[in-house]
Protein backbone atom coordinates (compact mmCIF):
# COMPACT_ATOMS: atom_id res chain seq x y z
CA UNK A 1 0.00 0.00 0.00
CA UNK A 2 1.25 3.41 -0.76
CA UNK A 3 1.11 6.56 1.07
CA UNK A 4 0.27 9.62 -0.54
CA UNK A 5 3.21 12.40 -0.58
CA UNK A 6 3.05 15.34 1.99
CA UNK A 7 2.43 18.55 0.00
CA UNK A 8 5.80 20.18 -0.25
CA UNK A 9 5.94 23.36 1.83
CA UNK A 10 5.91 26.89 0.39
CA UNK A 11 9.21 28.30 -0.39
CA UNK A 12 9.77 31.83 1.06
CA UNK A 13 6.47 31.78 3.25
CA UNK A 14 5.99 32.93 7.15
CA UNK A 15 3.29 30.96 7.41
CA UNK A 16 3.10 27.11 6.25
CA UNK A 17 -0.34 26.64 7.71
CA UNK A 18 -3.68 28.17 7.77
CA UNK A 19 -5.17 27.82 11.01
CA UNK A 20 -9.25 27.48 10.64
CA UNK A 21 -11.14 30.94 10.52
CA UNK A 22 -12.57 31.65 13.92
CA UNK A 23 -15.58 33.59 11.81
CA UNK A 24 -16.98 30.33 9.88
CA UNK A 25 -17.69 26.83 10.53
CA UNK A 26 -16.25 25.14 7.07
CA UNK A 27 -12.06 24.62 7.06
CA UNK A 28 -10.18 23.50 4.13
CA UNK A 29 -8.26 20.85 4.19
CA UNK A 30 -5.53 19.38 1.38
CA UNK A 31 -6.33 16.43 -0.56
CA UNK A 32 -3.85 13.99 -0.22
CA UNK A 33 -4.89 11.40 -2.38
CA UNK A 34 -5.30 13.96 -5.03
CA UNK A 35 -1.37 14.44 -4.91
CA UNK A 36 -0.90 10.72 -5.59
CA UNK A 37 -1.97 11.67 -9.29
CA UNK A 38 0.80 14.24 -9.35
CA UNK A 39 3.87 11.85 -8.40
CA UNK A 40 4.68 10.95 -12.68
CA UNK A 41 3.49 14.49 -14.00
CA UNK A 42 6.62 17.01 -12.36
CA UNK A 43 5.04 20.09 -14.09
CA UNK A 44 1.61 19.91 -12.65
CA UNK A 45 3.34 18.61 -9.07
CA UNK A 46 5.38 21.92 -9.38
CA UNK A 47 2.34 23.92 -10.10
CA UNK A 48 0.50 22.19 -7.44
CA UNK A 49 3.53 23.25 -4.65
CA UNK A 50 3.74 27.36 -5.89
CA UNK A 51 1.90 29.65 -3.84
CA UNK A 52 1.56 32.46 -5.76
CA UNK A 53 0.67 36.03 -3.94
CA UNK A 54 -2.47 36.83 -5.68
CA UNK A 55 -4.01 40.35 -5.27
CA UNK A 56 -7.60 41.67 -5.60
CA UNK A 57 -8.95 44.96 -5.80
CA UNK A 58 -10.32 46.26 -2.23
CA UNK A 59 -13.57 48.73 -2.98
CA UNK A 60 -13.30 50.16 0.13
CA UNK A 61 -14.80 53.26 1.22
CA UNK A 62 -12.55 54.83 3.39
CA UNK A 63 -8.63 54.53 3.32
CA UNK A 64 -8.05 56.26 6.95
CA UNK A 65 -9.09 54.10 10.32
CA UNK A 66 -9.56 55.92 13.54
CA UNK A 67 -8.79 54.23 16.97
CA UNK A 68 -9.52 55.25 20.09
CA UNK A 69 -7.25 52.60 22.25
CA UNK A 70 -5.17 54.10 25.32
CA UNK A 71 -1.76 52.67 24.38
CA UNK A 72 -1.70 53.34 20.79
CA UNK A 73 0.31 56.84 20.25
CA UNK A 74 -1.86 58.07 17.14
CA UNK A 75 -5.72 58.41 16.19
CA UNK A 76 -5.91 58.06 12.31
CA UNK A 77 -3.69 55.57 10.39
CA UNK A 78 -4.04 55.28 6.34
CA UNK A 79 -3.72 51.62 5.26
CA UNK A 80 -3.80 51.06 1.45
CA UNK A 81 -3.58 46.81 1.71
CA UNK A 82 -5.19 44.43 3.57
CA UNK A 83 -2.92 41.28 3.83
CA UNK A 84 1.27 41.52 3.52
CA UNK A 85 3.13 39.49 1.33
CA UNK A 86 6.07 40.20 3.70
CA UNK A 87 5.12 36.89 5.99
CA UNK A 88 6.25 37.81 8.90
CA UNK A 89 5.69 35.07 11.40
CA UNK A 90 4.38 37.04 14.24
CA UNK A 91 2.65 39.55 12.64
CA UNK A 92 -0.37 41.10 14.71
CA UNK A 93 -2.59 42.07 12.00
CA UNK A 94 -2.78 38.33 10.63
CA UNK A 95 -6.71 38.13 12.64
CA UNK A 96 -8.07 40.94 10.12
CA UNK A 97 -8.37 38.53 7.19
CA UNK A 98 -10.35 36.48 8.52
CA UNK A 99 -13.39 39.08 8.76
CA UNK A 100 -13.14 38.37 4.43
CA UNK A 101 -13.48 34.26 5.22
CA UNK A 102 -10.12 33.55 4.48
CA UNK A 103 -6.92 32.37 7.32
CA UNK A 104 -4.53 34.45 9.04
CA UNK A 105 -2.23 32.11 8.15
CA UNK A 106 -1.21 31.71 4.65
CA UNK A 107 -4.04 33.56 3.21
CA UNK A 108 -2.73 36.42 5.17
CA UNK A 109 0.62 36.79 3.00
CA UNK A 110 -0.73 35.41 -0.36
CA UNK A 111 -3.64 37.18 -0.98
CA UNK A 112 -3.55 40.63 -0.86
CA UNK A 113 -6.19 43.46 -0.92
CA UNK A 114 -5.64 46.48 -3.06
CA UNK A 115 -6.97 49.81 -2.40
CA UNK A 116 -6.86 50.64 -5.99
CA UNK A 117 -8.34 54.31 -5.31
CA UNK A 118 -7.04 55.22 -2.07
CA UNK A 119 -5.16 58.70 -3.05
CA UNK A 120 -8.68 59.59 -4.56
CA UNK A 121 -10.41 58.36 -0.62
CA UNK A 122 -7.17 60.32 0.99
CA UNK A 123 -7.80 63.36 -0.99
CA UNK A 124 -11.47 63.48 -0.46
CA UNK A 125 -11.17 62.65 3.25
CA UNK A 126 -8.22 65.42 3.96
CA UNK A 127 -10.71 67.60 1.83
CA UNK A 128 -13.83 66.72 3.99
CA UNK A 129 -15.77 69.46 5.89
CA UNK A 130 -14.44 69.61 9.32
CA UNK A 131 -11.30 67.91 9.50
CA UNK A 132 -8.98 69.41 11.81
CA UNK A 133 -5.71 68.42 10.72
CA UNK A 134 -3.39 65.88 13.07
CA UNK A 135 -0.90 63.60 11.94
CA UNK A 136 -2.09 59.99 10.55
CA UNK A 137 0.08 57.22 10.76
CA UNK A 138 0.91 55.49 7.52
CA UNK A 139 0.91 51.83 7.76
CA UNK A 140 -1.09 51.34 11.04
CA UNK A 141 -2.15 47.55 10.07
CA UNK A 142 -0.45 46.20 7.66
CA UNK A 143 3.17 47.74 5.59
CA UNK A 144 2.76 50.32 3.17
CA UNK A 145 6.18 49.63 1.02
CA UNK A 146 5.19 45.58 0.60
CA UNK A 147 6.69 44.38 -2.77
CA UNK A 148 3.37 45.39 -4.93
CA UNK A 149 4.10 48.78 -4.05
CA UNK A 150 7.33 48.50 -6.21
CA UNK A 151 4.58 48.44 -9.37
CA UNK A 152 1.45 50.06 -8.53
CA UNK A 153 3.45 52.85 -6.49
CA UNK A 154 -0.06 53.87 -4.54
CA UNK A 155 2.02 54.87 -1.26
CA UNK A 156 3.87 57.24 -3.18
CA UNK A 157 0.69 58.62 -4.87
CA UNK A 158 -0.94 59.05 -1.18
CA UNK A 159 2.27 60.84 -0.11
CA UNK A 160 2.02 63.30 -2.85
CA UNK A 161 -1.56 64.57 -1.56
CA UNK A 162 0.00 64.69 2.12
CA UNK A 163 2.20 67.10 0.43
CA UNK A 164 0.20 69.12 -1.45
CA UNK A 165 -1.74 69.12 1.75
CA UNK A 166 1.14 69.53 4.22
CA UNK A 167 -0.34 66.59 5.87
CA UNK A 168 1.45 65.64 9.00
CA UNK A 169 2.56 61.85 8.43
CA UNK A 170 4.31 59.56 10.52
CA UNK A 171 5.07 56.18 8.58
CA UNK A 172 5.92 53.01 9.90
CA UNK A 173 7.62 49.96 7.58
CA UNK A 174 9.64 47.26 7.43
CA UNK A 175 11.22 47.64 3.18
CA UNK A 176 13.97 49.69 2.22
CA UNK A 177 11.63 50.43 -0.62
CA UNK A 178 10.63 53.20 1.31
CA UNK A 179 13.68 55.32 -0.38
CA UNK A 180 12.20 54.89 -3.68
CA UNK A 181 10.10 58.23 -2.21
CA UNK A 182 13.14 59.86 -0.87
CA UNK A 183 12.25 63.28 -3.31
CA UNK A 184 8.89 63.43 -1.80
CA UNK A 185 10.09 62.80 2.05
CA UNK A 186 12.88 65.29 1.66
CA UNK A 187 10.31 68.02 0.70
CA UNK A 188 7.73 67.00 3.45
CA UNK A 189 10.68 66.99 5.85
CA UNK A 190 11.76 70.77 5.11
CA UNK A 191 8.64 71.43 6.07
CA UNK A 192 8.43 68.88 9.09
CA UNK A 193 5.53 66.98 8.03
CA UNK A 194 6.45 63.69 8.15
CA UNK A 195 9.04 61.09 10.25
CA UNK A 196 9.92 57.45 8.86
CA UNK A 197 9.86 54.40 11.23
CA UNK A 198 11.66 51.37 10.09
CA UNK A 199 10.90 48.50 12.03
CA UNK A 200 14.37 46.37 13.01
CA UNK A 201 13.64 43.16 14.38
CA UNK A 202 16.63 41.27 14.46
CA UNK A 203 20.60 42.11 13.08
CA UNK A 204 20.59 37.88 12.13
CA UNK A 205 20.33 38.07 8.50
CA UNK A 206 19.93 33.97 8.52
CA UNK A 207 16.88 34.64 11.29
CA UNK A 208 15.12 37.51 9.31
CA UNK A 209 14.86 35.42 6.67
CA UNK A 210 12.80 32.88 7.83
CA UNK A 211 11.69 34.99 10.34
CA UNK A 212 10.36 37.80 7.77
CA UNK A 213 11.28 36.28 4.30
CA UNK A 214 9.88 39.52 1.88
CA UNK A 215 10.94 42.00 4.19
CA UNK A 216 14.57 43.89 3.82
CA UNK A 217 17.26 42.40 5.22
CA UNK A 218 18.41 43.89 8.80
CA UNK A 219 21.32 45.73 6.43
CA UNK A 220 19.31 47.38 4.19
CA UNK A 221 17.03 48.54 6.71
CA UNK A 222 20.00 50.39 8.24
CA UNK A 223 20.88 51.64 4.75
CA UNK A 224 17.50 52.91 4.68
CA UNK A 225 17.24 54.51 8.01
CA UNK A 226 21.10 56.55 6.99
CA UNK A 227 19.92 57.37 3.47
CA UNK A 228 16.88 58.92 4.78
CA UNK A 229 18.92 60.73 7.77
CA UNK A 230 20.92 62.32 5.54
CA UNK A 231 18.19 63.33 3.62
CA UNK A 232 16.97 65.56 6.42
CA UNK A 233 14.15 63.03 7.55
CA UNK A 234 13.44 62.27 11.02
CA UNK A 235 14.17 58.74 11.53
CA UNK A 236 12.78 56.53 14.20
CA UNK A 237 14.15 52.53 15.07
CA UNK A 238 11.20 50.62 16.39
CA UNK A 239 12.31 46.99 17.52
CA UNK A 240 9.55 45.18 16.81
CA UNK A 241 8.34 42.94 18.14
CA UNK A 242 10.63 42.23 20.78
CA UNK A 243 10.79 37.96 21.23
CA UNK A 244 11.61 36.96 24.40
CA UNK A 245 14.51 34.24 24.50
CA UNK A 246 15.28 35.04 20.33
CA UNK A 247 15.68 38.80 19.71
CA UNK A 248 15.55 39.98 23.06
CA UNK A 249 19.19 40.04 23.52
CA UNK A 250 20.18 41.98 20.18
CA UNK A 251 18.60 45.22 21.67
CA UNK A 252 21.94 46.63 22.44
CA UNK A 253 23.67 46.17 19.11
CA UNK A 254 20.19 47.03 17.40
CA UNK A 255 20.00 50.50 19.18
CA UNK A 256 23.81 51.02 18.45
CA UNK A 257 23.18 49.96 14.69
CA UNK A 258 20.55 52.48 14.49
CA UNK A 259 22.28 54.84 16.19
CA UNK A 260 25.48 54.37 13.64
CA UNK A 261 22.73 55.08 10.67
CA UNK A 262 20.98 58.35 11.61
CA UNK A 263 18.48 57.39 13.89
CA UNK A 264 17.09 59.88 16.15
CA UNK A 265 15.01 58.12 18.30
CA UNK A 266 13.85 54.66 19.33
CA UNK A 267 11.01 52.11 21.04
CA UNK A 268 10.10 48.84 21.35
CA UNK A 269 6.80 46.70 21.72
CA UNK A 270 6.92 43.17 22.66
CA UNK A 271 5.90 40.10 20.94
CA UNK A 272 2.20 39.82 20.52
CA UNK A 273 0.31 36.67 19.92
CA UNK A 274 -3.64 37.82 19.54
CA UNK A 275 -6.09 35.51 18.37
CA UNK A 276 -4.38 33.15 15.18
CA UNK A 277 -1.63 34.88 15.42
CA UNK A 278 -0.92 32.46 18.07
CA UNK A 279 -0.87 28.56 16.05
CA UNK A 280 0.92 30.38 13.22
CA UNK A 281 3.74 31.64 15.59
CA UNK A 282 3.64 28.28 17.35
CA UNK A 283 4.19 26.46 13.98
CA UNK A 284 6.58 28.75 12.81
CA UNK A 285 8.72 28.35 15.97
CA UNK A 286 8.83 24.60 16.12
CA UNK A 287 9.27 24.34 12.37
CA UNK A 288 12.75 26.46 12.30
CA UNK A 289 13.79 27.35 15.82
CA UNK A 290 13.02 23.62 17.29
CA UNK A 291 16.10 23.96 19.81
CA UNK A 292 14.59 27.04 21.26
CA UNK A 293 11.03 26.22 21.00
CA UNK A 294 10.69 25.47 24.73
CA UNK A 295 12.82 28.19 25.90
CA UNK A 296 11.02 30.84 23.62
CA UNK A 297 7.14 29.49 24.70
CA UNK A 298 8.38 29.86 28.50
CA UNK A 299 10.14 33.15 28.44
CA UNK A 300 6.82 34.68 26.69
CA UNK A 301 4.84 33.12 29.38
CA UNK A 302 6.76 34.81 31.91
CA UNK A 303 6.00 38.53 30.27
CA UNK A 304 2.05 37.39 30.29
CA UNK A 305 1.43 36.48 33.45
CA UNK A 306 1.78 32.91 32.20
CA UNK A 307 -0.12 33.34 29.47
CA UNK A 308 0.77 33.43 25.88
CA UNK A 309 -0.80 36.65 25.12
CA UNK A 310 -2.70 39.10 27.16
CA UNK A 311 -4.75 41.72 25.73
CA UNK A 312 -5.49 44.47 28.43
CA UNK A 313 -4.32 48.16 27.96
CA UNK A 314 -1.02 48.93 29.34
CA UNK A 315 0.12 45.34 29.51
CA UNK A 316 -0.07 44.28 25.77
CA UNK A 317 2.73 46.17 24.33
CA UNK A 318 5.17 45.70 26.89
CA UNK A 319 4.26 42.79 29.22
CA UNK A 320 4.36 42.10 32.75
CA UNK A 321 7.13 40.41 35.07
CA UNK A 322 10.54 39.81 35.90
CA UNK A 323 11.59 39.28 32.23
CA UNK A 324 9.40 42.07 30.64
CA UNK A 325 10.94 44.68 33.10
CA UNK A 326 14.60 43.38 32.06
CA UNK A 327 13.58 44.09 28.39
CA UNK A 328 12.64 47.71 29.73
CA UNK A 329 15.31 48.37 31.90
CA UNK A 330 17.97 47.25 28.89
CA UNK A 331 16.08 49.29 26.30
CA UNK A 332 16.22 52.49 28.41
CA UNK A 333 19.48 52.25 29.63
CA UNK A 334 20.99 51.84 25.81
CA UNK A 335 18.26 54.32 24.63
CA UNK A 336 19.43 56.61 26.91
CA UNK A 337 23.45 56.05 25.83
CA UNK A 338 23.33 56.26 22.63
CA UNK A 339 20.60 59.35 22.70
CA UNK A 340 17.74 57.75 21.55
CA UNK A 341 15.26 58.04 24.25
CA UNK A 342 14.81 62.04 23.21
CA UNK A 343 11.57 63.22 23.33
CA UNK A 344 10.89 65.28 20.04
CA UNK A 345 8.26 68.24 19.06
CA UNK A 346 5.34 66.65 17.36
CA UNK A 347 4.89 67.01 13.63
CA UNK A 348 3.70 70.42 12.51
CA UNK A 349 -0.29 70.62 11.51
CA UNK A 350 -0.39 74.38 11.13
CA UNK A 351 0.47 74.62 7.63
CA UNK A 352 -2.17 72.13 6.83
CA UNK A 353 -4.00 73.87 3.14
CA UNK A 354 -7.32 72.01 2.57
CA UNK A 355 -7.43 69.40 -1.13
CA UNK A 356 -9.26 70.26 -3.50
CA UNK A 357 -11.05 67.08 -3.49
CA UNK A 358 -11.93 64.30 -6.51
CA UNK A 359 -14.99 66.31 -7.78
CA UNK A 360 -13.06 69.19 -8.53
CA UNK A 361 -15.16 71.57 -5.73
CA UNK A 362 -13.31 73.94 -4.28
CA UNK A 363 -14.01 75.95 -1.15
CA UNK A 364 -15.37 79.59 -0.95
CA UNK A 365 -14.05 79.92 3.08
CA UNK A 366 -10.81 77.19 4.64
């Protein structure tokens, strides 16, 4: 009797699974015996094994989310996909696809939501009666310089009303790609409107890229950050998230790496497991950090309170315990030495000069 072949695994994925949708009662599961078909036919084996990213257009209404939640530092955040073919492992946001039926595991990075008009929904909702100009955070969700961007370029079209508007924006990412818009940012920074995040998770090239396998690599992140300092941008290094028994002990060389490349400032937020987010972490961790596994598991359960993830304000983002106030106390105390922990003015909203929106109305009074 013969056993049917175990799909191969996706090559260049975060996510190998997809954990059942918590929103429906159906789950998908592979055919096995279908595969057994497959074993004398190598080109329709290999185009059973590719997952492709496939991308749909998102008809959204709105392109700008407002939250209200304690220990989030901004109110409006402009998100132009849904999904992020950058895979990484732990990422928070994974739970959101699964209000569209699909998993946050592998669905999450593979099939991506486009807001095809979302400089036209920006425009119109800068250009709304009302608005009293703050800054929005670009990339609240999910990351705004994912690879698509590199074709449809709808990031750079959305930064190009902020400046027309002088529209304070703060943007968070984790792709060098980001200094594709380095003319744009320069402008916006003359005028301080905006300040660039990149998100450094680890220095270990070999553990980003499992870790985050369509992200930049932890080098050309740095690049980033010094092209953009030199540029006249205000540069921030988030470390994030922070993984307690894996990254947590790089936070010294990250800060000093940052540091080295322009950085003005810096913060951290801790591993997060909400939801899904959870089983494809889990998977993830046994699949390619099996030596660690146990280690990693208990030293998160000691930030949250023994939990693996605990949701309540003031807790989630930086945990609880022994462990979690080690992680603080070493993040402040290199903060602090290489400069980092500075506290700086806020982004200017006084020059803000109201769109002229999609229908071509302008305004008698602004």
């Amino acid at each position: 009797m013969t056993h049917p072949q175990q799909p191969t695994p996706p090559r260049g994925r975060g996510s190998h699974i997809n954990p059942p949708n918590r929103f429906t009662r159906l789950e998908m599961v592979d055919d096995l015996e279908y595969l057994e078909y497959l074993e004398h036919d190598p080109e329709a084996r290999a185009d059973q094994d590719a997952v492709r990213t496939e991308y749909f257009a998102d008809n959204a209404r709105n392109v700008v989310s407002e939250n209200d939640s304690p220990d989030i530092p901004f109110r409006y955040s402009l998100n132009v996909y849904r999904g992020c073919a950058h895979g990484c492992s732990y990422c928070f946001a994974r739970p959101t696809h699964e209000y569209f039926e699909l998993s946050a595991g592998l669905d999450f990075e593979t099939r991506i939501f486009v807001k095809e008009r979302a400089p036209e929904l920006f425009r119109d909702w800068l250009a709304r009666d009302g608005y009293r100009p703050e800054a929005i955070t670009v990339s609240g969700v999910t990351d705004c310089y994912q690879p698509i961007e590199r074709q449809l370029g709808l990031t750079r079209r959305c930064l190009e009303v902020a400046l027309e508007a002088r529209q304070p924006i703060a943007m968070v990412t984790k792709n060098a790609l980001v200094t594709r818009d380095i003319d744009i940012l320069k402008q916006m920074a003359a005028l301080r409107v905006v300040s660039v995040a990149l998100s450094v998770t680890t220095l270990d090239q070999s553990l980003s890229r499992v870790m985050e396998p369509r992200t930049s690599s932890p080098d050309a992140k740095l690049r980033a950050l010094e092209e953009l300092a030199k540029a006249g941008v205000r540069t921030h290094a988030l470390i994030a998230p922070v993984i307690p028994g894996l990254t947590d002990h790089e936070i010294p060389a990250i800060l000093q790496a940052a540091k080295d490349a322009g950085a003005t400032s810096a913060s951290y937020i801790l591993l997060r497991l909400p939801l899904t987010v959870e089983p494809v972490f889990l998977e993830w961790l046994e699949r390619t950090q099996p030596g660690k596994k146990a280690k990693v598991e208990s030293r998160i359960r000691a930030t949250r309170g023994g939990k693996l993830y605990e949701s309540t304000f003031g807790v989630r983002m930086k945990g609880r315990g022994e462990i979690a106030e080690q992680i603080g106390k070493t993040f402040k105390l290199f903060a602090h030495r290489h400069g980092l922990d500075r506290k700086h003015a806020g982004l200017d909203a006084t020059q803000f000069r109201r769109p002229v929106p999609t229908s071509g109305q302008g305004w008698l009074f602004d």
